[in-house]
Protein backbone atom coordinates (compact mmCIF):
# COMPACT_ATOMS: atom_id res chain seq x y z
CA UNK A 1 2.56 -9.99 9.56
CA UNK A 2 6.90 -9.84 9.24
CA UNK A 3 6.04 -13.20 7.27
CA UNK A 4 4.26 -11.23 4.78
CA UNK A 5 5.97 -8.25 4.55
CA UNK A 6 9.84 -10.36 4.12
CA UNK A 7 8.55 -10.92 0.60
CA UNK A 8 7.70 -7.32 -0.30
CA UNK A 9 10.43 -4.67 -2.34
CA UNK A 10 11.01 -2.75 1.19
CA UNK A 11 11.73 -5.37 3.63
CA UNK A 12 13.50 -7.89 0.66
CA UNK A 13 16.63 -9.37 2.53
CA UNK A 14 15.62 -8.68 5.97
CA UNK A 15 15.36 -11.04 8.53
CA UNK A 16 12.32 -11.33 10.52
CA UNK A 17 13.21 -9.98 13.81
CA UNK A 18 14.76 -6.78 11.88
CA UNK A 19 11.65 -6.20 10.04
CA UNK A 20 9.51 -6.14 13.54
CA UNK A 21 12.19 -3.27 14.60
CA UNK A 22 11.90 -1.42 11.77
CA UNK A 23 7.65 -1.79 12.11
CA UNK A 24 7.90 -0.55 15.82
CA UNK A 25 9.51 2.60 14.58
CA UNK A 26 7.05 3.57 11.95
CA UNK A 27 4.02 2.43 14.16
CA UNK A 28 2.44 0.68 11.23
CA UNK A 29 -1.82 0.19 11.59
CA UNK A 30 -3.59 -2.43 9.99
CA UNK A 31 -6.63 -1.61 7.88
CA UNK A 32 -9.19 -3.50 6.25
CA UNK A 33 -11.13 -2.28 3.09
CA UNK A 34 -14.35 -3.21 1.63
CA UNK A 35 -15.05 -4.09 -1.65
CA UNK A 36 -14.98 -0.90 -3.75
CA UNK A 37 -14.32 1.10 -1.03
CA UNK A 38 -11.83 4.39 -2.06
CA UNK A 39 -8.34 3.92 0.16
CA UNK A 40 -6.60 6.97 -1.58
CA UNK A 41 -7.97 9.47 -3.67
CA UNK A 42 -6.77 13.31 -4.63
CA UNK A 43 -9.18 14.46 -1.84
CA UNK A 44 -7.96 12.77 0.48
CA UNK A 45 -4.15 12.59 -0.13
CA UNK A 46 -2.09 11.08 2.48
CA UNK A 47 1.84 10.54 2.71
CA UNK A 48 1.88 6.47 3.36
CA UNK A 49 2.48 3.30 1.44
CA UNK A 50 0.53 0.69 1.86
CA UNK A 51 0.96 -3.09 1.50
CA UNK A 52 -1.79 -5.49 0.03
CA UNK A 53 -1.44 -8.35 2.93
CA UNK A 54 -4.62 -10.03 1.82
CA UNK A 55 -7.13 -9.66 -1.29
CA UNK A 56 -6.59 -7.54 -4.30
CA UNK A 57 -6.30 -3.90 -4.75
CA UNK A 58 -7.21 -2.12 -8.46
CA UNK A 59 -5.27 0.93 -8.84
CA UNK A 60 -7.56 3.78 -10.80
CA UNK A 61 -6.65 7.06 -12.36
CA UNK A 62 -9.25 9.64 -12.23
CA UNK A 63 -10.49 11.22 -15.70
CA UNK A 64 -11.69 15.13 -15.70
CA UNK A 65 -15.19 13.88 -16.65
CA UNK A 66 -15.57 11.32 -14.32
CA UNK A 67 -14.25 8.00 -15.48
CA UNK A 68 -12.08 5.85 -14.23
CA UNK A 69 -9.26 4.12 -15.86
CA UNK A 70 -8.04 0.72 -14.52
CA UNK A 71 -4.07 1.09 -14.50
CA UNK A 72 -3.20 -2.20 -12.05
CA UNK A 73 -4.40 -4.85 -10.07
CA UNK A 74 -2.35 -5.27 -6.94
CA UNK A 75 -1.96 -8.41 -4.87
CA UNK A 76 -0.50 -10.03 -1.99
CA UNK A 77 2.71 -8.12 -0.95
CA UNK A 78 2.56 -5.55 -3.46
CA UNK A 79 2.73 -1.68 -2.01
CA UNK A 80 1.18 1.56 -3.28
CA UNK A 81 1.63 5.33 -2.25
CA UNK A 82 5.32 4.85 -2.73
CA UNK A 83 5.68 8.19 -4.68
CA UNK A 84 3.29 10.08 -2.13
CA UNK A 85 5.93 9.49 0.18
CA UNK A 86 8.84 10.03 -1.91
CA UNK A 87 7.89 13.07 -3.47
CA UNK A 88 7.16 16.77 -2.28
């Protein structure tokens, strides 16, 4: 996994061995998603980021009458829930 994640914005420029530090720290899980399957919604909020290790990831905003609008595809080493984290 520190293979993948060396290539992603929050462990750019860290060496392998710092990045498995930094992972026992955090106690990181690994999850796996089904097609179409919801992994964060306004219902059920959580504070994390997560990082696409394999497969895509579409990135939806919620309309008020139901719809969805596509705003990103994510892919390999690319992170979401940054901001749930960041902000209060």
């Amino acid at each position: 996994m520190e293979k993948l994640l060396k290539d992603t914005f929050i462990f750019k420029n860290m060496e392998e061995g710092e990045i498995s530090v930094a992972l026992s720290l955090v106690l990181p899980r690994k999850e796996s998603f089904k097609r179409e399957e919801i992994i964060f919604s306004p219902d059920d909020f959580k504070r994390e980021i997560g990082i696409v290790l394999s497969g895509k990831c579409a990135v939806l905003k919620s309309k008020s009458h139901g719809s969805d609008v596509p705003l990103n595809i994510l892919s390999v080493g690319e992170s979401f829930g940054v901001l749930s984290v960041l902000s209060s």
